[in-house]
C-alpha atoms as a PDB file:
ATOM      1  CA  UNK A   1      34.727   2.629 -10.334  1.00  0.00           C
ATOM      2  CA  UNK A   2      36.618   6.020  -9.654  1.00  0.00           C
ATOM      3  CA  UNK A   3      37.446   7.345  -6.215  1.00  0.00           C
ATOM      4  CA  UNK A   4      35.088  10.717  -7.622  1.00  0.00           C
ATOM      5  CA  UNK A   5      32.486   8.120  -9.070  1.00  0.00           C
ATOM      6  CA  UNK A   6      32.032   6.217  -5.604  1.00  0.00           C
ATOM      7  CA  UNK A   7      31.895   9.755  -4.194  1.00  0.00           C
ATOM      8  CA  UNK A   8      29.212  10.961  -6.453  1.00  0.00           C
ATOM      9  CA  UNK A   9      27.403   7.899  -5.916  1.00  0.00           C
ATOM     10  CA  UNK A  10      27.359   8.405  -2.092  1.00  0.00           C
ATOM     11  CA  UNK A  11      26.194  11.733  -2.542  1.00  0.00           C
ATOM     12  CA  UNK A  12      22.761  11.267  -4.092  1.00  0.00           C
ATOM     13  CA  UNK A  13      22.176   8.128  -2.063  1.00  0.00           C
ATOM     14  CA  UNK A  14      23.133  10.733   1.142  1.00  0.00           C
ATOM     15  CA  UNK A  15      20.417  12.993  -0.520  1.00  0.00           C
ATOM     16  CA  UNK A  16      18.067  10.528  -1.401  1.00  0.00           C
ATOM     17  CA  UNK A  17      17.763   9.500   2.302  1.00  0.00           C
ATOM     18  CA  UNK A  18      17.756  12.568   3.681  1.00  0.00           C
ATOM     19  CA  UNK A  19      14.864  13.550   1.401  1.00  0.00           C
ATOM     20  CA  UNK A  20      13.217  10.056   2.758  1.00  0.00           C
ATOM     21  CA  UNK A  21      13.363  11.324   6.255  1.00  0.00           C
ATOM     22  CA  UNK A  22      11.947  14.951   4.794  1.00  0.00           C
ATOM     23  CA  UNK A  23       8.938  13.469   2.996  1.00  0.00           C
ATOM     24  CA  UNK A  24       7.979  11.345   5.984  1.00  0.00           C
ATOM     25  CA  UNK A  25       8.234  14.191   8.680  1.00  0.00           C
ATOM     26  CA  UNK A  26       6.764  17.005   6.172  1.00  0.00           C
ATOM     27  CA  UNK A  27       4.915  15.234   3.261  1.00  0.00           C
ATOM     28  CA  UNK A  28       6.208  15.769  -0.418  1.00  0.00           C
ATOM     29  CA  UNK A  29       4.569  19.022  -0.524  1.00  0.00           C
ATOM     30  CA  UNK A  30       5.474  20.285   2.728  1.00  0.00           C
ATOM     31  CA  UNK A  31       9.163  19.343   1.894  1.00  0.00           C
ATOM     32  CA  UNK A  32      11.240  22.243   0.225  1.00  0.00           C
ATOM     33  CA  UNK A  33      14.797  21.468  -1.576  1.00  0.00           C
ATOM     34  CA  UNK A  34      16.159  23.762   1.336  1.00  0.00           C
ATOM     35  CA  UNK A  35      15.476  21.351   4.093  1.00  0.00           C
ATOM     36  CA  UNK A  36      16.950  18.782   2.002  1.00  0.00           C
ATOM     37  CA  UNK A  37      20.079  20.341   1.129  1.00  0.00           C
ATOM     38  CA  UNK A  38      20.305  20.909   5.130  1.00  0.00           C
ATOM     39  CA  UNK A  39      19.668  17.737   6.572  1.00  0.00           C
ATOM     40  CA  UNK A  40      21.883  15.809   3.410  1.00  0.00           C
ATOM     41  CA  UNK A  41      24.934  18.209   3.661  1.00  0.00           C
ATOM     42  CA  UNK A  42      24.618  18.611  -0.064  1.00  0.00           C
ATOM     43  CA  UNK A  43      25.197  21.949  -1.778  1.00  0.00           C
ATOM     44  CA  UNK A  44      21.825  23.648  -4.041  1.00  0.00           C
ATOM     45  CA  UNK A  45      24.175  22.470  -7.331  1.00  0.00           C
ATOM     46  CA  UNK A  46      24.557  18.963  -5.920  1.00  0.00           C
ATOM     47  CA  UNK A  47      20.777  18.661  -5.846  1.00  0.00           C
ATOM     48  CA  UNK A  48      19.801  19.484  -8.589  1.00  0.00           C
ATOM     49  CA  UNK A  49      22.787  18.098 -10.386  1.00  0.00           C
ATOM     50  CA  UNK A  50      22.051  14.989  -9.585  1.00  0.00           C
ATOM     51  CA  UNK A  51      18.152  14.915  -9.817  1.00  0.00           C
ATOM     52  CA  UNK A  52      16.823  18.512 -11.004  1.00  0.00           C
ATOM     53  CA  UNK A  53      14.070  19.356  -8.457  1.00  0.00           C
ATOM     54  CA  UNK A  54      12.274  17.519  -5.477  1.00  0.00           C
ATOM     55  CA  UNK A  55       9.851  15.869  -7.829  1.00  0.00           C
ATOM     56  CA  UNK A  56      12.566  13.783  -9.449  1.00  0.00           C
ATOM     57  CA  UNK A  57      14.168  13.497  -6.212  1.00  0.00           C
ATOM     58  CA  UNK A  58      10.727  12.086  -4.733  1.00  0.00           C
ATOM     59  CA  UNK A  59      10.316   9.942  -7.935  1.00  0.00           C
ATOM     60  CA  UNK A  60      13.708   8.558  -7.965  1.00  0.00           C
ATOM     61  CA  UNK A  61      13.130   7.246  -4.252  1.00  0.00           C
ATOM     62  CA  UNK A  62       9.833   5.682  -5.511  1.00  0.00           C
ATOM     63  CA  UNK A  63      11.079   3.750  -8.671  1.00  0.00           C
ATOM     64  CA  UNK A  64      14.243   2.597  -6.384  1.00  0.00           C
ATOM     65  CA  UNK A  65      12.214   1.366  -3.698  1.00  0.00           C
ATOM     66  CA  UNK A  66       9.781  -0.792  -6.124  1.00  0.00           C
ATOM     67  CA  UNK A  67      13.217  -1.542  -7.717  1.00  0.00           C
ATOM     68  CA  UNK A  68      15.019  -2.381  -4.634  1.00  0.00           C
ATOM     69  CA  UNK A  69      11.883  -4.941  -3.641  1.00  0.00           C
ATOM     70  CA  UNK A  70      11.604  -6.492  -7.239  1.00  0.00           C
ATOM     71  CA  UNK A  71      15.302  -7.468  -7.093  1.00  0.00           C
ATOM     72  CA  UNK A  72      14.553  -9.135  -3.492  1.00  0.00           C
ATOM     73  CA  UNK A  73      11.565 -10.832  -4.795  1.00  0.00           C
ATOM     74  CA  UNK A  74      12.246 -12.500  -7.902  1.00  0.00           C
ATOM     75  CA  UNK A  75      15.395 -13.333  -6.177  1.00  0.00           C
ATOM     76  CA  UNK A  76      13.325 -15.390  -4.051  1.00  0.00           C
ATOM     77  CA  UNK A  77      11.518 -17.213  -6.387  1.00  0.00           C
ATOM     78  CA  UNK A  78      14.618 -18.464  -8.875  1.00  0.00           C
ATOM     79  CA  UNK A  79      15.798 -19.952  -5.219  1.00  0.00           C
ATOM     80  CA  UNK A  80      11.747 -21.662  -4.495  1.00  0.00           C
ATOM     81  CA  UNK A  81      12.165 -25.190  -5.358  1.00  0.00           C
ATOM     82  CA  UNK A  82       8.270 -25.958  -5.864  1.00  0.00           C
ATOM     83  CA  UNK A  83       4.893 -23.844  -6.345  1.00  0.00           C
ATOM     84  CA  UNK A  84       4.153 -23.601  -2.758  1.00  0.00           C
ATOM     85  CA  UNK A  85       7.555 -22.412  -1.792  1.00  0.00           C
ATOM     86  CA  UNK A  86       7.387 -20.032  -4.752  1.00  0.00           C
ATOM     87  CA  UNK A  87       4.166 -18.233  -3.478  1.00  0.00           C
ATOM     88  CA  UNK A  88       6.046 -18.413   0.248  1.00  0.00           C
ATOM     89  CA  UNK A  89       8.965 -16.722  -0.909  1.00  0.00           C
ATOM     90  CA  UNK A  90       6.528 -13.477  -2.506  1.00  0.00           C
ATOM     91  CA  UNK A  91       4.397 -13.016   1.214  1.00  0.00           C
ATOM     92  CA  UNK A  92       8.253 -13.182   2.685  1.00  0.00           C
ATOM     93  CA  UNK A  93       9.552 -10.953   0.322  1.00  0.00           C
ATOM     94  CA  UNK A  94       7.144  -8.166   1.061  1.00  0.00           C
ATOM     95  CA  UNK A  95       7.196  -8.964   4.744  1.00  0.00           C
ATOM     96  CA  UNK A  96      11.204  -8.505   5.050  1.00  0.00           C
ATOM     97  CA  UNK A  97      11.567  -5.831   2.661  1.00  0.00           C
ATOM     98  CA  UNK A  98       9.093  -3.777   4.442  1.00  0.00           C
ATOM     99  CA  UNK A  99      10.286  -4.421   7.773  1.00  0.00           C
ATOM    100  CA  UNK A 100      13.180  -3.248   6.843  1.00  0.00           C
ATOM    101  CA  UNK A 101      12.484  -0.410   5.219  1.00  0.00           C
ATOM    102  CA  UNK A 102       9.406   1.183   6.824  1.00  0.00           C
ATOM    103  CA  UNK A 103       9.936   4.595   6.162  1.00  0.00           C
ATOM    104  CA  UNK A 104      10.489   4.386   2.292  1.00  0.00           C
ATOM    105  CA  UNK A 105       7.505   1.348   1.964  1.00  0.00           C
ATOM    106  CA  UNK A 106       5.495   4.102   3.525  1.00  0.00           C
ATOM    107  CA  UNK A 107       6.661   6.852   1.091  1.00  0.00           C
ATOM    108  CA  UNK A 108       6.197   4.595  -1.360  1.00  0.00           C
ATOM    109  CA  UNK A 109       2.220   3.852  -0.284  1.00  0.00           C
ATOM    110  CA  UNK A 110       1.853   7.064   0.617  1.00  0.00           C
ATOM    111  CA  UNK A 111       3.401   8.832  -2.610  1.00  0.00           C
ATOM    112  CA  UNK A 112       2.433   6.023  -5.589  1.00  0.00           C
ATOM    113  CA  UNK A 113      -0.997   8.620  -6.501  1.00  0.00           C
ATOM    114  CA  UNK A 114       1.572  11.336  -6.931  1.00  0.00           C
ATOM    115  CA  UNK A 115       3.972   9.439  -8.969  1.00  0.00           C
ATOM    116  CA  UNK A 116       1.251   7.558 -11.677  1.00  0.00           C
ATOM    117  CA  UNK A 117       0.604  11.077 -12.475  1.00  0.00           C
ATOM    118  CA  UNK A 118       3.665  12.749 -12.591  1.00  0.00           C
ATOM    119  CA  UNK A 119       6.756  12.797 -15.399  1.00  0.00           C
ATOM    120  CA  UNK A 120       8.162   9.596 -13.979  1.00  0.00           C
ATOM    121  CA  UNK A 121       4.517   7.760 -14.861  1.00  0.00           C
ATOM    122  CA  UNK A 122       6.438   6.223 -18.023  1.00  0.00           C
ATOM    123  CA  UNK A 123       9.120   4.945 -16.060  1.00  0.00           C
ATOM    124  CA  UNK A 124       6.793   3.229 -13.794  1.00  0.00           C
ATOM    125  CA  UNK A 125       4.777   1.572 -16.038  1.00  0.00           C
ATOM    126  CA  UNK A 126       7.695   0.064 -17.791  1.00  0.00           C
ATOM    127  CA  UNK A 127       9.140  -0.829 -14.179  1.00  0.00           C
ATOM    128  CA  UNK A 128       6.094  -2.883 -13.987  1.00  0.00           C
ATOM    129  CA  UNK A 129       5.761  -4.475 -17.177  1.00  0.00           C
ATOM    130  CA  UNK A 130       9.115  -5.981 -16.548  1.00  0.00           C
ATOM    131  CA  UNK A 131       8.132  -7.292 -13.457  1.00  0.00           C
ATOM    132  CA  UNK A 132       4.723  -8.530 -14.638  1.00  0.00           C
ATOM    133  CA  UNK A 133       6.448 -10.347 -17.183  1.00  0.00           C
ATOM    134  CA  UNK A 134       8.959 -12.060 -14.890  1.00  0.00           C
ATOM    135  CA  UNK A 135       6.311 -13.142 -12.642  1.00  0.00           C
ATOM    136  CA  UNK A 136       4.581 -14.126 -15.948  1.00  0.00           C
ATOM    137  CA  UNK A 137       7.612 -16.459 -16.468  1.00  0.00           C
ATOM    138  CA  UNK A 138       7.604 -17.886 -13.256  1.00  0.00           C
ATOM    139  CA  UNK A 139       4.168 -18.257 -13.041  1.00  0.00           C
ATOM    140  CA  UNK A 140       3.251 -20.223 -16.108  1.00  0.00           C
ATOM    141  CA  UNK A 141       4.950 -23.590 -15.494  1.00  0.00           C
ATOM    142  CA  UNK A 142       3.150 -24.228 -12.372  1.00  0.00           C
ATOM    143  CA  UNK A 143       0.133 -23.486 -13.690  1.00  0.00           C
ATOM    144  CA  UNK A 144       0.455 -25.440 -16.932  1.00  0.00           C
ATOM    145  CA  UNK A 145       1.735 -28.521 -15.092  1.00  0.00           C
ATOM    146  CA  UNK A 146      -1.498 -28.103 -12.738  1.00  0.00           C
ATOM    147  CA  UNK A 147      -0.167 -26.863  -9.424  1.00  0.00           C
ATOM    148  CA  UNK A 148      -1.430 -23.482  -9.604  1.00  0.00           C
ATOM    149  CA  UNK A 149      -5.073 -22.595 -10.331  1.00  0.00           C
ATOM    150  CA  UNK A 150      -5.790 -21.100 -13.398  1.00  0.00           C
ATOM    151  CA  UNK A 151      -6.435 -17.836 -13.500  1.00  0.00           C
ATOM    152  CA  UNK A 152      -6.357 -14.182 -15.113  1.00  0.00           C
ATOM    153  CA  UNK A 153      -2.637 -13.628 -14.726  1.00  0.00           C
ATOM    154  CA  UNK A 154      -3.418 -10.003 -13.144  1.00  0.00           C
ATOM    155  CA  UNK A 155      -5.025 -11.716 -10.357  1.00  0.00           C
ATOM    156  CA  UNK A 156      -2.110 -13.218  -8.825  1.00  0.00           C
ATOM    157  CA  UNK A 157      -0.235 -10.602  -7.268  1.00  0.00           C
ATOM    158  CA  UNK A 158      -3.548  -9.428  -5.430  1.00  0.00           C
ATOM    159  CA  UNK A 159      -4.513 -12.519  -4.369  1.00  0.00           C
ATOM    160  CA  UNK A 160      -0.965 -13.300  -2.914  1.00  0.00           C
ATOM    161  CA  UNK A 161       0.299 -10.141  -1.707  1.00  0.00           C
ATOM    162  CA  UNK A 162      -2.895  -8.059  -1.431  1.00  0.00           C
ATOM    163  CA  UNK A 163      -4.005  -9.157   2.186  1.00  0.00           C
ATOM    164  CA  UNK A 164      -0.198  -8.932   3.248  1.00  0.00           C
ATOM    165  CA  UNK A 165      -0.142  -5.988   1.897  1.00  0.00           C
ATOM    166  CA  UNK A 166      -3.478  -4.096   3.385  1.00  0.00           C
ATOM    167  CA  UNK A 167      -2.755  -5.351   6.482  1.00  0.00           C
ATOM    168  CA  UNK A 168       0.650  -3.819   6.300  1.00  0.00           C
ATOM    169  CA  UNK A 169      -1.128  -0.234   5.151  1.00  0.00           C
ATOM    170  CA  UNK A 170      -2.956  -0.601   8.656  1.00  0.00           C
ATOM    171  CA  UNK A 171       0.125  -0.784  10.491  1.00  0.00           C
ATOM    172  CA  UNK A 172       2.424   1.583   9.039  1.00  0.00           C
ATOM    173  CA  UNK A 173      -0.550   3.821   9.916  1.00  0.00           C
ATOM    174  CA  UNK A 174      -0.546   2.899  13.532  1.00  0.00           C
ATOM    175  CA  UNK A 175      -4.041   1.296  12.905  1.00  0.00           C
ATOM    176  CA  UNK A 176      -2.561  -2.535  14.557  1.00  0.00           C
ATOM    177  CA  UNK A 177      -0.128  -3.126  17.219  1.00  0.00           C
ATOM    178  CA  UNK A 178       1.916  -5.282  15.547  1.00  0.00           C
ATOM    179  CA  UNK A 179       3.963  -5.560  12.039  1.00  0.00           C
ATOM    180  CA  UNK A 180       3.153  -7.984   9.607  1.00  0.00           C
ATOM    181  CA  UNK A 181       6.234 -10.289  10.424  1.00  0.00           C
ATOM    182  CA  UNK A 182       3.696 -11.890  13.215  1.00  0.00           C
ATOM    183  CA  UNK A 183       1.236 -13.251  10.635  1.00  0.00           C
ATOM    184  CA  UNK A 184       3.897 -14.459   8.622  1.00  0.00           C
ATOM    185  CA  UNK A 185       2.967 -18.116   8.044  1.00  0.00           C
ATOM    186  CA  UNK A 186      -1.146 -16.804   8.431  1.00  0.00           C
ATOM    187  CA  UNK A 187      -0.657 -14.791   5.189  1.00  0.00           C
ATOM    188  CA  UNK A 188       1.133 -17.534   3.020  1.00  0.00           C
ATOM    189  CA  UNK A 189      -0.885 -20.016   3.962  1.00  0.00           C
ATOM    190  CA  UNK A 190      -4.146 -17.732   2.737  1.00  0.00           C
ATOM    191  CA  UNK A 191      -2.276 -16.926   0.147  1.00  0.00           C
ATOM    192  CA  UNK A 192      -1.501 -20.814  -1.273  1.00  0.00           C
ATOM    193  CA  UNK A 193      -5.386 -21.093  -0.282  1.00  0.00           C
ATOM    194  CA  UNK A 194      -6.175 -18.941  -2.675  1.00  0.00           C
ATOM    195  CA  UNK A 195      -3.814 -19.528  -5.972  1.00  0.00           C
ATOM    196  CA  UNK A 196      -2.966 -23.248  -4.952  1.00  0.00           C
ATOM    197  CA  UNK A 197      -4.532 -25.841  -7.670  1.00  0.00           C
ATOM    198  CA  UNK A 198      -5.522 -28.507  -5.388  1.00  0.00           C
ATOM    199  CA  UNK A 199      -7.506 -26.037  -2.568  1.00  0.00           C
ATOM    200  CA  UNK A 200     -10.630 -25.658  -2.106  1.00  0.00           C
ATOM    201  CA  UNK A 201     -11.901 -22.195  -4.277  1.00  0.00           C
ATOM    202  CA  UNK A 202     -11.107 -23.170  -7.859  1.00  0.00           C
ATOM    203  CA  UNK A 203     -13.023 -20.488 -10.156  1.00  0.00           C
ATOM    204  CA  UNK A 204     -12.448 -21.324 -14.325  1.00  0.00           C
ATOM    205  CA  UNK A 205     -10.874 -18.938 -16.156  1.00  0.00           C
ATOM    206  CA  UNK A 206      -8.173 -18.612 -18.909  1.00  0.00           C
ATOM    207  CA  UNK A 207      -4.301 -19.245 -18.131  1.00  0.00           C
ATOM    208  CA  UNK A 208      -1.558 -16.726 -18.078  1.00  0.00           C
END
């Protein structure tokens, strides 16, 4: 990479977080490419150079954040050694991906309305057909060899991350006292509970 590719590359991440810390103190709507420009040190050309308007801007920090946790995730499970540890490594996932980035996982719950209906709608739908697929992959083995219940792949991911992930809602909103690092072992254990073949709720249903 050139020295004036590296630079350019710096430069819309620079503006990408200071439109993060925008959108969280203002809201999208309230945010205006002036108080971006202002608070990244970027010029009017940069900005729009490198994204066009806010609503790119806004939907390029979406897709990255669902990108930047999908990388962390299915990291996580070509490292799980068994079922159990597989369905561990997706509550920890979202747990230290969202402690670490509270500000854009709140963008990103705050914002995903915004962006299913916007011009980027294509590229997140395709963002999550990959990901469906590779949890598709993962999936399947463990529940043909019996380890994982069978069910209606698109129940999975709701059954595994959804309590994690409401609870999380609830504190990002100030609703609980504390983050969702604290219920750690509480979450994957409901969440083996409820995809786990050999636990007790067992509905029939097709297999992925």
């Amino acid at each position: 990479m050139s020295k004036s590719q590296a630079r350019s590359g710096q430069r819309r991440r620079d503006i990408l977080q200071a439109a993060l810390a925008c959108f969280i103190e203002h809201g999208v709507e309230g945010t205006t490419i002036e108080m971006i420009r202002d608070r990244s040190g970027a010029s009017i050309g940069s900005l729009y150079h490198h994204f066009g308007n806010k609503e790119r801007i806004a939907s390029t920090l979406f897709l990255q954040g669902l990108q930047d946790f999908s990388q962390a995730l299915l990291q996580r499970l070509s490292e799980a050694g068994d079922a159990r540890a597989g369905i561990q490594a997706m509550v920890d996932s979202y747990i230290d991906w969202v402690s670490a980035n509270p500000d854009w996982a709140r963008f990103i719950l705050q914002t995903r309305g915004q962006v299913i209906h916007g011009e980027a709608a294509d590229k997140l739908t395709a963002a999550n057909r990959e990901q469906f697929q590779k949890l598709r992959a993962w999936l399947s083995p463990h529940v043909a060899s019996g380890t994982l219940k069978n069910l209606p792949l698109e129940l999975y991911r709701p059954l595994i991350i959804g309590p994690v992930q409401d609870y999380t809602r609830a504190w990002l909103a100030g609703r609980v006292p504390h983050g969702p690092d604290r219920y750690r072992d509480v979450f994957a254990t409901a969440a083996w509970q409820a995809v786990g073949a050999n636990t007790a709720f067992k509905p029939a249903s097709e297999s992925p």
